[in-house]
PDB file of N, CA and C in Angstrom:
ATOM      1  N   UNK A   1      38.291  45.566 -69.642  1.00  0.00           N
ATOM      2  CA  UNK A   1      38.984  44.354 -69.298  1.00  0.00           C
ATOM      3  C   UNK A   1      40.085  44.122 -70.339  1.00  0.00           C
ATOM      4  N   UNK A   2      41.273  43.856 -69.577  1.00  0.00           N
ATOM      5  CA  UNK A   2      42.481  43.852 -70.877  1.00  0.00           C
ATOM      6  C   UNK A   2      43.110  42.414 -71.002  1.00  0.00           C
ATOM      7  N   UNK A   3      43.453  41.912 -72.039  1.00  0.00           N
ATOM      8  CA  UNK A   3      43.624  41.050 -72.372  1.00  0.00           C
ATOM      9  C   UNK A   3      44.859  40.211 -71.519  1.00  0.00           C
ATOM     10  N   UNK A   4      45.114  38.976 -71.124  1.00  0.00           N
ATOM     11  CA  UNK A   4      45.651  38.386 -69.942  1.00  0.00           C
ATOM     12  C   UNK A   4      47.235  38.935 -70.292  1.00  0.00           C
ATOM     13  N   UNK A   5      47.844  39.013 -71.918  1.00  0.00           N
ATOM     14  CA  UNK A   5      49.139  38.987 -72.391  1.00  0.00           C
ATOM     15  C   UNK A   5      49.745  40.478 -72.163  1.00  0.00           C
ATOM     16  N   UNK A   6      48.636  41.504 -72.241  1.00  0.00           N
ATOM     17  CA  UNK A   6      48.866  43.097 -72.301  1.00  0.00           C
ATOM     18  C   UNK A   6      48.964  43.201 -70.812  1.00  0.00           C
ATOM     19  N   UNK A   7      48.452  42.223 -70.149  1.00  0.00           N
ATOM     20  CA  UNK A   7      48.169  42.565 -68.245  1.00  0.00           C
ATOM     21  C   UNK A   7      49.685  42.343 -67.873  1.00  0.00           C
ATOM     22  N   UNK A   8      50.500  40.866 -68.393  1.00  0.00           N
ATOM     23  CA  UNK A   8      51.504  40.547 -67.859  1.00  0.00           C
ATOM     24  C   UNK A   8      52.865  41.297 -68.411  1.00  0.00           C
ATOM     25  N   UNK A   9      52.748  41.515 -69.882  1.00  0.00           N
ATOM     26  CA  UNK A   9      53.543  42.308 -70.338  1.00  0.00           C
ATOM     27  C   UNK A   9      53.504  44.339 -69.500  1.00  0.00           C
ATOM     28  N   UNK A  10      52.385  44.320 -68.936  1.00  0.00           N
ATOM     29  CA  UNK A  10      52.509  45.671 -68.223  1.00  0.00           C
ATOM     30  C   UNK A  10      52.914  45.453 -66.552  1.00  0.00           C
ATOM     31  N   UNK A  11      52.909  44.272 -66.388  1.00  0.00           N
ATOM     32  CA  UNK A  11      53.487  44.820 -64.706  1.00  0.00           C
ATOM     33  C   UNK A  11      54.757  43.987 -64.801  1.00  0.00           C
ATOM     34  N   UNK A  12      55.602  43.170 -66.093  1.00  0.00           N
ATOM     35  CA  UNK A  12      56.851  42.550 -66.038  1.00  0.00           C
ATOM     36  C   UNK A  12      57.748  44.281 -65.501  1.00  0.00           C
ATOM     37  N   UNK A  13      58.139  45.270 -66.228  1.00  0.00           N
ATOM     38  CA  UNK A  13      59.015  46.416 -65.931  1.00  0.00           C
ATOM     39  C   UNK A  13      58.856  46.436 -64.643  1.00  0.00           C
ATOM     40  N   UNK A  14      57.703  46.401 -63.889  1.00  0.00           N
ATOM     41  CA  UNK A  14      57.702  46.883 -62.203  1.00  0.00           C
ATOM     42  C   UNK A  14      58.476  46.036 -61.500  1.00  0.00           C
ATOM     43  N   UNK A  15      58.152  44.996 -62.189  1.00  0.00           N
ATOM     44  CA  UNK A  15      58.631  43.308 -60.570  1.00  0.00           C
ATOM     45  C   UNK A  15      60.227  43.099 -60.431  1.00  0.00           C
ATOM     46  N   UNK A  16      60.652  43.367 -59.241  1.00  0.00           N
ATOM     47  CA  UNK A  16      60.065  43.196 -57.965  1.00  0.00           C
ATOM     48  C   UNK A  16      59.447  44.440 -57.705  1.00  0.00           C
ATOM     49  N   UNK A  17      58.041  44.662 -57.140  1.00  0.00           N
ATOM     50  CA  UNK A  17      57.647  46.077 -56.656  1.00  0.00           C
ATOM     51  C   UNK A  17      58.783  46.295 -55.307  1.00  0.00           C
ATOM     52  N   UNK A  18      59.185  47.349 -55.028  1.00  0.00           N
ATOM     53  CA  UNK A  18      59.692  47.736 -54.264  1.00  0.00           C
ATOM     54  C   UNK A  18      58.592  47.754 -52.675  1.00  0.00           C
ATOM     55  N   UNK A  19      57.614  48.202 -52.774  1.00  0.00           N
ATOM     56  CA  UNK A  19      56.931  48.263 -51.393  1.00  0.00           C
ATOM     57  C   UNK A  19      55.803  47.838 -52.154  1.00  0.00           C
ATOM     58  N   UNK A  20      54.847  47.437 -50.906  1.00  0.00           N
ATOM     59  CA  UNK A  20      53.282  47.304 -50.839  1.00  0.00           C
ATOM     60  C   UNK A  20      52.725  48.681 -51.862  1.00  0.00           C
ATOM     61  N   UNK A  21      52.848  49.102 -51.176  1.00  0.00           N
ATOM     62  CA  UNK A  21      52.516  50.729 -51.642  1.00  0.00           C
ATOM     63  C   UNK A  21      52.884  50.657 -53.268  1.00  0.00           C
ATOM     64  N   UNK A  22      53.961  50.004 -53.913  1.00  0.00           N
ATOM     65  CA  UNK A  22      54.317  50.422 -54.982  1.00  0.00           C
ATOM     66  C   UNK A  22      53.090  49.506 -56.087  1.00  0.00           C
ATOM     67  N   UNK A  23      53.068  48.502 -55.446  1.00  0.00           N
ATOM     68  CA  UNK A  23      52.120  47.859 -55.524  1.00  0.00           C
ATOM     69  C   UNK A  23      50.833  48.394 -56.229  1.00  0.00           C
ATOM     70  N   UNK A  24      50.354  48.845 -54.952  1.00  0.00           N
ATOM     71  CA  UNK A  24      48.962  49.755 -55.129  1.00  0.00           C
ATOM     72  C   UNK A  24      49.170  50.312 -55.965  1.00  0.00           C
ATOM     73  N   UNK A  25      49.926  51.205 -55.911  1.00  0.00           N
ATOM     74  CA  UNK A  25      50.003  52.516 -57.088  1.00  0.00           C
ATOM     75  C   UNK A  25      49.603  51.648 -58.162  1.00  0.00           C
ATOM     76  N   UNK A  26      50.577  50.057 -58.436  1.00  0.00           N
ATOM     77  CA  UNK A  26      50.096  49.521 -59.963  1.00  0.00           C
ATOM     78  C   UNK A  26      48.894  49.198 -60.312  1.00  0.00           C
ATOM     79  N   UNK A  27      48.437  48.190 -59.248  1.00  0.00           N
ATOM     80  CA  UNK A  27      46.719  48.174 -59.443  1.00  0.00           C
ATOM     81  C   UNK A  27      45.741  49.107 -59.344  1.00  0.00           C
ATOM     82  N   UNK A  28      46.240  50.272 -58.985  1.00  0.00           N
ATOM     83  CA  UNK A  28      45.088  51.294 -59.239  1.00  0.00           C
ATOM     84  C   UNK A  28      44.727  51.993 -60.586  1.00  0.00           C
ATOM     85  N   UNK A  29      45.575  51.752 -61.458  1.00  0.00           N
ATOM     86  CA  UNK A  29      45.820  52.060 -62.675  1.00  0.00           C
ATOM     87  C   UNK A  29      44.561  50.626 -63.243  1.00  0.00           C
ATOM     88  N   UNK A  30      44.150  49.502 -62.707  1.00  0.00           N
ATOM     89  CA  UNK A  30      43.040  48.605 -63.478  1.00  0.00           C
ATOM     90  C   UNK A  30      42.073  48.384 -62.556  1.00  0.00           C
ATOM     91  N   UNK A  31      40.973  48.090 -63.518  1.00  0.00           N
ATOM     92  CA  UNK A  31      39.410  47.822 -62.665  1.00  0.00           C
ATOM     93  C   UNK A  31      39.642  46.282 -62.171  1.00  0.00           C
ATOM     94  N   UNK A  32      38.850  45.892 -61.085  1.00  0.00           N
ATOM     95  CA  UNK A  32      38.657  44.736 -60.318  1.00  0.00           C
ATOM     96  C   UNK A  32      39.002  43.850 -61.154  1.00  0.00           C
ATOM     97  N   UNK A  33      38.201  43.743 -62.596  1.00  0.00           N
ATOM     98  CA  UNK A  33      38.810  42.089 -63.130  1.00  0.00           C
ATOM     99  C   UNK A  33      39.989  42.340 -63.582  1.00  0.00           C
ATOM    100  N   UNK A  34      40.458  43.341 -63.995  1.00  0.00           N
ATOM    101  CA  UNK A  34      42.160  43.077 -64.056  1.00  0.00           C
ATOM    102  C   UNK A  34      42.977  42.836 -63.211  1.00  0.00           C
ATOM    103  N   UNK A  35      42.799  43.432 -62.154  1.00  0.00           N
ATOM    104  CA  UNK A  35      43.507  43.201 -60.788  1.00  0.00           C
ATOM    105  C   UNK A  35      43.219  41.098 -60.360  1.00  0.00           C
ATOM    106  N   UNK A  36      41.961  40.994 -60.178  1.00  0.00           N
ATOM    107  CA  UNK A  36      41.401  39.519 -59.996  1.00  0.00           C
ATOM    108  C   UNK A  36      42.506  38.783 -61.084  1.00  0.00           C
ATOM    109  N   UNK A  37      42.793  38.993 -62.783  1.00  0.00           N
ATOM    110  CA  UNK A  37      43.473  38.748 -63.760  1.00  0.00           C
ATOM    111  C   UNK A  37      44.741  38.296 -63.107  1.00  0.00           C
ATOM    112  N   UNK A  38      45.512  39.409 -62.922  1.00  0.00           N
ATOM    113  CA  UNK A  38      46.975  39.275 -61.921  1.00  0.00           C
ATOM    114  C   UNK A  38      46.819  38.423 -60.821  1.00  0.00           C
ATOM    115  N   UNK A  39      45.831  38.573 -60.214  1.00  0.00           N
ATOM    116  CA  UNK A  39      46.204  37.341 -58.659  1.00  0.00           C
ATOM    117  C   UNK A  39      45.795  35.942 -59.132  1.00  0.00           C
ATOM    118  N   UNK A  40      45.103  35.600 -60.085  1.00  0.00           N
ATOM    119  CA  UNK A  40      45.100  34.570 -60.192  1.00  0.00           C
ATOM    120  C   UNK A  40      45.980  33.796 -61.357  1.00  0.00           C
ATOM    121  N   UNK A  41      46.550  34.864 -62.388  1.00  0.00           N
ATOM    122  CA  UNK A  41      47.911  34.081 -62.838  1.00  0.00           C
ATOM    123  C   UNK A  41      48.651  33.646 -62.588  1.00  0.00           C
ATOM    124  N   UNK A  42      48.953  34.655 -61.125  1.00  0.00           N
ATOM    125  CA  UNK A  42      50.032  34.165 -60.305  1.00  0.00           C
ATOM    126  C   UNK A  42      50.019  32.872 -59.606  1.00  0.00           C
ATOM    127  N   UNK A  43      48.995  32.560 -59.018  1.00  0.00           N
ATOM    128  CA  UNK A  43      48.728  31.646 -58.442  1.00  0.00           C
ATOM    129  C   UNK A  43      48.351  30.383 -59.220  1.00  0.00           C
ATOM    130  N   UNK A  44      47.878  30.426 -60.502  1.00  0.00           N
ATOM    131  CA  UNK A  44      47.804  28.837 -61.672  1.00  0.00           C
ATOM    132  C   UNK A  44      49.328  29.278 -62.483  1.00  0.00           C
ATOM    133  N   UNK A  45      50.483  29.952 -62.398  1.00  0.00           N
ATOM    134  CA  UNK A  45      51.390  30.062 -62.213  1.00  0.00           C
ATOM    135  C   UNK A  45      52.176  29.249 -61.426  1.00  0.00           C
ATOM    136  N   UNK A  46      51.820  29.680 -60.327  1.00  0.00           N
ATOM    137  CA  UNK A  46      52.779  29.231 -58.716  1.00  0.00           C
ATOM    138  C   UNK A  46      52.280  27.445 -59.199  1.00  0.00           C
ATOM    139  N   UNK A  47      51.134  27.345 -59.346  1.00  0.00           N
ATOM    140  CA  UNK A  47      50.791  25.538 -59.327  1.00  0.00           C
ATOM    141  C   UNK A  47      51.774  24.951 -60.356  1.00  0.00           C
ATOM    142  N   UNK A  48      51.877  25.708 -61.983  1.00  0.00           N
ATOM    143  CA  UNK A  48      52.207  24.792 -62.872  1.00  0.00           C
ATOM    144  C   UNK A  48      53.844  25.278 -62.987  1.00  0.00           C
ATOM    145  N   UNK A  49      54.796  25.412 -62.007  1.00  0.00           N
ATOM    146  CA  UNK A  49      55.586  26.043 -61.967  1.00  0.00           C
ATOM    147  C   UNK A  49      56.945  25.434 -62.835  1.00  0.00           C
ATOM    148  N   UNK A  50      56.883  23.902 -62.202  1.00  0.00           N
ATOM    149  CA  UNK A  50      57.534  23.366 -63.379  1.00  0.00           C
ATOM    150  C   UNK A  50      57.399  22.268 -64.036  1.00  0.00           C
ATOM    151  N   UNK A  51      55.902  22.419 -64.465  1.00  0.00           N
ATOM    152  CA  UNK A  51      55.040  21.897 -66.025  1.00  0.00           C
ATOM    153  C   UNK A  51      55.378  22.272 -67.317  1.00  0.00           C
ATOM    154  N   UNK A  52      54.971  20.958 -67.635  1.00  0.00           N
ATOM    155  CA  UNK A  52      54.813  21.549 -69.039  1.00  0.00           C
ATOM    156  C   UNK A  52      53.545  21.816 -69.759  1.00  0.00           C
ATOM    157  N   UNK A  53      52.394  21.538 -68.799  1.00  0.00           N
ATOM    158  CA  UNK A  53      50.727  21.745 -69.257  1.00  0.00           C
ATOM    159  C   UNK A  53      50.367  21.716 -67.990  1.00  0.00           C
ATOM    160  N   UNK A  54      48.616  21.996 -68.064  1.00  0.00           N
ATOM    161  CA  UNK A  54      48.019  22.038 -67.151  1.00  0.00           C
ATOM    162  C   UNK A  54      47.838  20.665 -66.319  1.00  0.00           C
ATOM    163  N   UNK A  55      48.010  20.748 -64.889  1.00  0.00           N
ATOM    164  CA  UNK A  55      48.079  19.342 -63.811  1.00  0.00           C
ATOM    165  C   UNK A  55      46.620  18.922 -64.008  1.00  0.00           C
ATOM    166  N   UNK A  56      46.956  17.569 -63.107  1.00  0.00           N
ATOM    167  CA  UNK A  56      45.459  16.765 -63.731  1.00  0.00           C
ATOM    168  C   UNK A  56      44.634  17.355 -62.175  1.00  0.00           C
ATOM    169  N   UNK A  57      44.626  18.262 -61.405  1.00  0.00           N
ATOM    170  CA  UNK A  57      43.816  18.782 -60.576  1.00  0.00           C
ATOM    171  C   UNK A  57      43.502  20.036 -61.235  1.00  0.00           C
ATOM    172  N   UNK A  58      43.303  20.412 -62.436  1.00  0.00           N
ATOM    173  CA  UNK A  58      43.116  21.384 -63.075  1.00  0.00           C
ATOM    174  C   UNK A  58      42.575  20.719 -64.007  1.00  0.00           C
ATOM    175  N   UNK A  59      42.836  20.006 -64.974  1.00  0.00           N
ATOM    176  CA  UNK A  59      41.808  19.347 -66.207  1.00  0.00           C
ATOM    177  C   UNK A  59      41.982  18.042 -65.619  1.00  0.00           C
ATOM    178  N   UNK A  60      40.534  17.028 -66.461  1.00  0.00           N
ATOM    179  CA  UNK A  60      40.941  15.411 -66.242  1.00  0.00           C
ATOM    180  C   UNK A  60      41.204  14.803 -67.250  1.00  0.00           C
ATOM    181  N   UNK A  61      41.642  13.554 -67.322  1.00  0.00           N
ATOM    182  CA  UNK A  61      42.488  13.085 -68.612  1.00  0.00           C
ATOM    183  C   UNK A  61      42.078  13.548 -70.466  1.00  0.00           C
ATOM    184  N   UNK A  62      40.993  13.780 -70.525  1.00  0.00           N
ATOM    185  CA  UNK A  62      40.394  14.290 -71.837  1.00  0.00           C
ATOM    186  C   UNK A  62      41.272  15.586 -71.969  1.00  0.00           C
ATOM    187  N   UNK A  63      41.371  16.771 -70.875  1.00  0.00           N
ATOM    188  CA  UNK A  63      41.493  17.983 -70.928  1.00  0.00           C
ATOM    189  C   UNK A  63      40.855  18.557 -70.258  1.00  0.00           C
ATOM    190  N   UNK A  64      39.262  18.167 -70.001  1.00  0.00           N
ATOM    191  CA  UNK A  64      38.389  18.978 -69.510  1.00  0.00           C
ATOM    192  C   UNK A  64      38.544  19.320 -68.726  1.00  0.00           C
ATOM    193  N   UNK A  65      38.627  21.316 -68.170  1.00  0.00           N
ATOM    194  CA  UNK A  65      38.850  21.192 -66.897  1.00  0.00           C
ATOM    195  C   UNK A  65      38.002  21.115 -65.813  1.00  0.00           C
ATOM    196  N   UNK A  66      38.488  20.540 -64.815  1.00  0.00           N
ATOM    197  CA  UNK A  66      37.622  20.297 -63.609  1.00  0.00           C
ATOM    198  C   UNK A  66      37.379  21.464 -62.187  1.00  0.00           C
ATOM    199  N   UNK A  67      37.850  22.483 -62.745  1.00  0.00           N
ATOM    200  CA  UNK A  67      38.043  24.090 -62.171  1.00  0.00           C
ATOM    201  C   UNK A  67      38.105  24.854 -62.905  1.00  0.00           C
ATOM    202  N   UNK A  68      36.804  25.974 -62.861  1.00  0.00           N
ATOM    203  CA  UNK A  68      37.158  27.596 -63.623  1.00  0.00           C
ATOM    204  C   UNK A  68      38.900  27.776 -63.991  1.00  0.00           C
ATOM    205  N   UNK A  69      39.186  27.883 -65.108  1.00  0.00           N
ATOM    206  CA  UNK A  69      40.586  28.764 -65.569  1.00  0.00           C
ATOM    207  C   UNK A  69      40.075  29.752 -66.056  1.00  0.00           C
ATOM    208  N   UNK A  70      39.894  30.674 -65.594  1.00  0.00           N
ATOM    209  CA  UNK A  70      39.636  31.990 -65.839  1.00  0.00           C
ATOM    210  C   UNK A  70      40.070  32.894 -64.741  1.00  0.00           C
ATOM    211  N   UNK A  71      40.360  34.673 -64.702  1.00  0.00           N
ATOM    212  CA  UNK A  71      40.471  35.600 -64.251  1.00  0.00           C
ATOM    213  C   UNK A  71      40.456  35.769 -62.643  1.00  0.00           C
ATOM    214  N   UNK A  72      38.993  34.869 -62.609  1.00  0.00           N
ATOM    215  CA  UNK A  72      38.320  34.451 -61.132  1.00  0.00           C
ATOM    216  C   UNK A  72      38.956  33.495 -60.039  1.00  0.00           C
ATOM    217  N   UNK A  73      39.866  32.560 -61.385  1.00  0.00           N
ATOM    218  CA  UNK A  73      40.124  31.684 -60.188  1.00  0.00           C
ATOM    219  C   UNK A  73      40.497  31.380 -58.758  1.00  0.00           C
ATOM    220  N   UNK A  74      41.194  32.488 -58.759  1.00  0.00           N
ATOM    221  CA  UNK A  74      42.014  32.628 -57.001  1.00  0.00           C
ATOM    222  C   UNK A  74      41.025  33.301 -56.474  1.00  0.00           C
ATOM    223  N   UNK A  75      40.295  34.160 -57.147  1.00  0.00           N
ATOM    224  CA  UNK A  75      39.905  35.677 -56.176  1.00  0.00           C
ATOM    225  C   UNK A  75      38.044  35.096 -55.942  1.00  0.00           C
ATOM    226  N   UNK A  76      37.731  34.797 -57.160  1.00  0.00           N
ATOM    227  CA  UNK A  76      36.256  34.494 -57.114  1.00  0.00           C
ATOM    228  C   UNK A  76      35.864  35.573 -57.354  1.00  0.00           C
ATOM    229  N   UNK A  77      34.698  35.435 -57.876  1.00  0.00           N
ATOM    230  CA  UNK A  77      34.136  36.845 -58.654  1.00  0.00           C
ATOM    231  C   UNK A  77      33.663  38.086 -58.101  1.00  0.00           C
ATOM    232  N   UNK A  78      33.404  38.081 -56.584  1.00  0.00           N
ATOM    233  CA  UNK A  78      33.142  38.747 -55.541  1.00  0.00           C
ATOM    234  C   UNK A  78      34.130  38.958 -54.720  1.00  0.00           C
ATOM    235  N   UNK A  79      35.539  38.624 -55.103  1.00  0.00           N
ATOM    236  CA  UNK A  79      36.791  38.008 -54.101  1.00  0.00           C
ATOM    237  C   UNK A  79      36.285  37.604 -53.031  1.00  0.00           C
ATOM    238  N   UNK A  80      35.587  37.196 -53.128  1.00  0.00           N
ATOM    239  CA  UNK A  80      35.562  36.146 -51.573  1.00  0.00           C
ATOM    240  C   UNK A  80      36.592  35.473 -51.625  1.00  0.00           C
ATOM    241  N   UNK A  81      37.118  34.795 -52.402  1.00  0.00           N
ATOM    242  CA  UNK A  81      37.740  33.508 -52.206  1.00  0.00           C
ATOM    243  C   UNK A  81      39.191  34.758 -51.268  1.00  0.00           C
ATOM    244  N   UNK A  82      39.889  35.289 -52.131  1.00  0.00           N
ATOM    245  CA  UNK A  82      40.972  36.802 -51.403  1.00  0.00           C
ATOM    246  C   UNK A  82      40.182  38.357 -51.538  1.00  0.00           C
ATOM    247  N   UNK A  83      40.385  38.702 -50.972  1.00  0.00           N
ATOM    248  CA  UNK A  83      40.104  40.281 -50.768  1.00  0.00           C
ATOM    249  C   UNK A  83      40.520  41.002 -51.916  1.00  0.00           C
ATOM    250  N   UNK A  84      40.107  42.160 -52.379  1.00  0.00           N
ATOM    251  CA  UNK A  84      41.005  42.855 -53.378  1.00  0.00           C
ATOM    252  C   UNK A  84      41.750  43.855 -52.109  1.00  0.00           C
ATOM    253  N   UNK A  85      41.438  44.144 -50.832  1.00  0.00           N
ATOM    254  CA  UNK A  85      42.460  44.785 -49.956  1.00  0.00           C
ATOM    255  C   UNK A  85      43.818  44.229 -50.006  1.00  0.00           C
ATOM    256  N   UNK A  86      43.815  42.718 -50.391  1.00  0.00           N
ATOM    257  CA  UNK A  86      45.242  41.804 -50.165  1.00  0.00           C
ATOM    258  C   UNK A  86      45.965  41.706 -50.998  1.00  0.00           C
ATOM    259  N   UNK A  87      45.463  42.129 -52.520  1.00  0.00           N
ATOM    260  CA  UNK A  87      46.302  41.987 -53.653  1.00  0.00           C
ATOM    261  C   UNK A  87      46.908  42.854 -53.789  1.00  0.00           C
ATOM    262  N   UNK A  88      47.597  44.190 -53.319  1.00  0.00           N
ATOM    263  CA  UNK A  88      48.979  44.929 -52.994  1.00  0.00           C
ATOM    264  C   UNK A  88      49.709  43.285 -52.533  1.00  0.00           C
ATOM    265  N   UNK A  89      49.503  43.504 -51.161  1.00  0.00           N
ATOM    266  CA  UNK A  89      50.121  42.788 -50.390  1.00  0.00           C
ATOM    267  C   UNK A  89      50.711  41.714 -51.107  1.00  0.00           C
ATOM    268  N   UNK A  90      50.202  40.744 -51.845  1.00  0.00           N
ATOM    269  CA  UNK A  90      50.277  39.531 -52.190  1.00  0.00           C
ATOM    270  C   UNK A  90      51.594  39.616 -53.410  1.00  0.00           C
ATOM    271  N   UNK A  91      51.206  40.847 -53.946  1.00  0.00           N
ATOM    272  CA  UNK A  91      52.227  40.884 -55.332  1.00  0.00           C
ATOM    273  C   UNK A  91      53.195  41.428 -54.622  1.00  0.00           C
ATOM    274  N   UNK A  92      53.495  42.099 -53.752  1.00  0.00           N
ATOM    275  CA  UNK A  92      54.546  42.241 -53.323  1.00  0.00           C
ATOM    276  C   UNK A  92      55.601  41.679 -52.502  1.00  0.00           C
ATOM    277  N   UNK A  93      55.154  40.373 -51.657  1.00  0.00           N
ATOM    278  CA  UNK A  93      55.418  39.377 -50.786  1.00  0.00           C
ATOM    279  C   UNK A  93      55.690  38.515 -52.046  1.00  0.00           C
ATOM    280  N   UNK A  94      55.188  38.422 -53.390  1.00  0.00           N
ATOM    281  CA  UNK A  94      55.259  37.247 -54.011  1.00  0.00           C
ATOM    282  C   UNK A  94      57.009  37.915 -55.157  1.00  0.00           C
ATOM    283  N   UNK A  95      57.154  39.049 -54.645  1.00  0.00           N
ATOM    284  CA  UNK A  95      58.824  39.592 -55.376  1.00  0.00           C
ATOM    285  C   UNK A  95      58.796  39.280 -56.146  1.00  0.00           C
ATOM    286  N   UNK A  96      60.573  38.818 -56.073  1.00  0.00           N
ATOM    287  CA  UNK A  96      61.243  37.949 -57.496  1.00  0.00           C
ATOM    288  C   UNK A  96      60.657  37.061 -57.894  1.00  0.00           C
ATOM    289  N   UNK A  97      59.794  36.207 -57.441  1.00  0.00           N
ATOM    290  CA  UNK A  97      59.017  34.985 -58.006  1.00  0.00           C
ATOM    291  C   UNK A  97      58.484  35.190 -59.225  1.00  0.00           C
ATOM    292  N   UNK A  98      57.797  36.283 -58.964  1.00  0.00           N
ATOM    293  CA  UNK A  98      56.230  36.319 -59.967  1.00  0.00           C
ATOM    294  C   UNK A  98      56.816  36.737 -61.135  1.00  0.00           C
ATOM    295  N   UNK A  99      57.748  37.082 -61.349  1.00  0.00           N
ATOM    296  CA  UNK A  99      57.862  37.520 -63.264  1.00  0.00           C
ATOM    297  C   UNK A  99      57.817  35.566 -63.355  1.00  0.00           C
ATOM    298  N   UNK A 100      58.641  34.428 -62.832  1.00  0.00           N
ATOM    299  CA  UNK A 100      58.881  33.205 -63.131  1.00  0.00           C
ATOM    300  C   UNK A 100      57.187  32.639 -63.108  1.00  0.00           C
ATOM    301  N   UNK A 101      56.507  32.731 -61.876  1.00  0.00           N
ATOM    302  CA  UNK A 101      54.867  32.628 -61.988  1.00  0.00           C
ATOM    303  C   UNK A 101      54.278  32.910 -63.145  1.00  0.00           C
ATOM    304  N   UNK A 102      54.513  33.834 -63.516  1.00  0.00           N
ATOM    305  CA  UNK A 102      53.965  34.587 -65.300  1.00  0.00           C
ATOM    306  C   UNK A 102      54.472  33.983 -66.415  1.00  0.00           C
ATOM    307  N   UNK A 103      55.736  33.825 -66.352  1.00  0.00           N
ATOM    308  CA  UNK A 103      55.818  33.028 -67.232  1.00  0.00           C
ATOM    309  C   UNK A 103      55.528  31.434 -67.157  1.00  0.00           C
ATOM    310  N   UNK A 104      55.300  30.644 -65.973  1.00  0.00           N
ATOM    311  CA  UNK A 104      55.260  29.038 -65.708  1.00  0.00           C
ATOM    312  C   UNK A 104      53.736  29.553 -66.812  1.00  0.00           C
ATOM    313  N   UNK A 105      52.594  30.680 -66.260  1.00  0.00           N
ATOM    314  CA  UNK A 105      51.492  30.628 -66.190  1.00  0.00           C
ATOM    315  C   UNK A 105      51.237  30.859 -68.168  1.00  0.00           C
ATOM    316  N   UNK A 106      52.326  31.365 -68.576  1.00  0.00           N
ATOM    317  CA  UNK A 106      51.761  31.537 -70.114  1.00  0.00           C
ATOM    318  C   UNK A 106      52.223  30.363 -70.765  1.00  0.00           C
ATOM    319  N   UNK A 107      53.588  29.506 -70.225  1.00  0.00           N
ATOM    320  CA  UNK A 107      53.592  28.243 -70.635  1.00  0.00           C
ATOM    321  C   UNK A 107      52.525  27.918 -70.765  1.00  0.00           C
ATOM    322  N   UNK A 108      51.810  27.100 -69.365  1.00  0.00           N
ATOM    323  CA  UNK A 108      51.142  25.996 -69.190  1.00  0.00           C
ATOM    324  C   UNK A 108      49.681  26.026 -69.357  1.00  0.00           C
ATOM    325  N   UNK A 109      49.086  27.301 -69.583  1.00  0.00           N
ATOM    326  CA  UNK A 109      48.030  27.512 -69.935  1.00  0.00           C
ATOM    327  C   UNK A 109      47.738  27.445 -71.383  1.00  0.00           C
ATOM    328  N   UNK A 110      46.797  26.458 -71.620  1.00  0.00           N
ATOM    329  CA  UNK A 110      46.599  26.399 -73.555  1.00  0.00           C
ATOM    330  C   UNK A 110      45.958  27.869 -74.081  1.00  0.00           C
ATOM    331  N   UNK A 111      45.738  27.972 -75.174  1.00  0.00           N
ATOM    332  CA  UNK A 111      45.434  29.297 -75.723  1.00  0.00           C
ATOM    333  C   UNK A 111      44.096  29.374 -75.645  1.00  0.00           C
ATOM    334  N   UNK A 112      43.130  28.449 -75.815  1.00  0.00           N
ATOM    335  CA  UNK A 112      42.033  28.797 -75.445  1.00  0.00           C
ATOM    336  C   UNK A 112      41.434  29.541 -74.424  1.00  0.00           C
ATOM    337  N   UNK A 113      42.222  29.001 -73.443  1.00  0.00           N
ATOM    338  CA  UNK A 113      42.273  29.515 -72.393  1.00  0.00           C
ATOM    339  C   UNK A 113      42.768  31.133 -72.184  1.00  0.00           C
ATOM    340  N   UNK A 114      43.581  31.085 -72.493  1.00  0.00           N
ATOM    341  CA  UNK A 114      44.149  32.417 -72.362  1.00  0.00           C
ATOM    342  C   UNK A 114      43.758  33.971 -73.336  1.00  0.00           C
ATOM    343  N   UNK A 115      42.980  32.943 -74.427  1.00  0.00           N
ATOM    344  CA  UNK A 115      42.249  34.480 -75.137  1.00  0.00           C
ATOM    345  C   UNK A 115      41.097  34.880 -74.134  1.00  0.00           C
ATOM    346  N   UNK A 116      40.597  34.011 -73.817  1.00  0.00           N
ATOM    347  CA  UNK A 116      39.561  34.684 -72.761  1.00  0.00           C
ATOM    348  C   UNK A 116      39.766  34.809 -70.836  1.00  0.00           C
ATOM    349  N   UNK A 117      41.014  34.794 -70.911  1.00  0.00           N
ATOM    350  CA  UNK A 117      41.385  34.775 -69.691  1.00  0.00           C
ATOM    351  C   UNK A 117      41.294  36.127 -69.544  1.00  0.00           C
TER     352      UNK A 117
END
């Protein structure tokens, strides 16, 4: 399992993937929780897009959060919540966005968070 900063700093050179396919090729290179890692940055990314911290449907006024921030979040630990069949798909439909997703997502996420993300 690789650390959330080494995950985003290795697929910034690819984005935009050119095809689905190019896609794959990238996630096949990491095991399930890295892959789970990427889809769900993107997506507590896509939420805090233009934050400056985490929204209060993510922590409540203390901080505490009121939803897993971790690896799991989008995918769920079994991906139930998405498929790992869909995460080609997803990073590649999500283009030019997602280098901006990655970064909203290293903003707005505190560090606690993110050493064990």
């Amino acid at each position: 399992m690789s650390n959330i900063f080494m995950l985003i700093s290795a697929i910034n050179p690819f984005l935009p993937f050119k095809s689905e396919s190019d896609a794959q090729a990238f996630l096949n290179g990491y095991g399930l929780a890295d892959q789970c890692a990427f889809i769900s940055a993107l997506y507590i990314g896509r939420d805090h897009l233009h934050s400056n911290g985490l929204n209060h449907d993510y922590v409540n006024a203390n901080g505490t959060p009121i939803i897993p921030i971790d690896r799991y979040h989008a995918t769920g630990m079994s991906c139930e919540l998405i498929h790992q069949k869909n995460f080609a798909r997803i990073l590649y439909e999500k283009n030019t966005i997602l280098s901006n997703y990655y970064a909203s997502f290293l903003k707005c996420i505190p560090h606690q968070y993110l050493i064990t993300f």
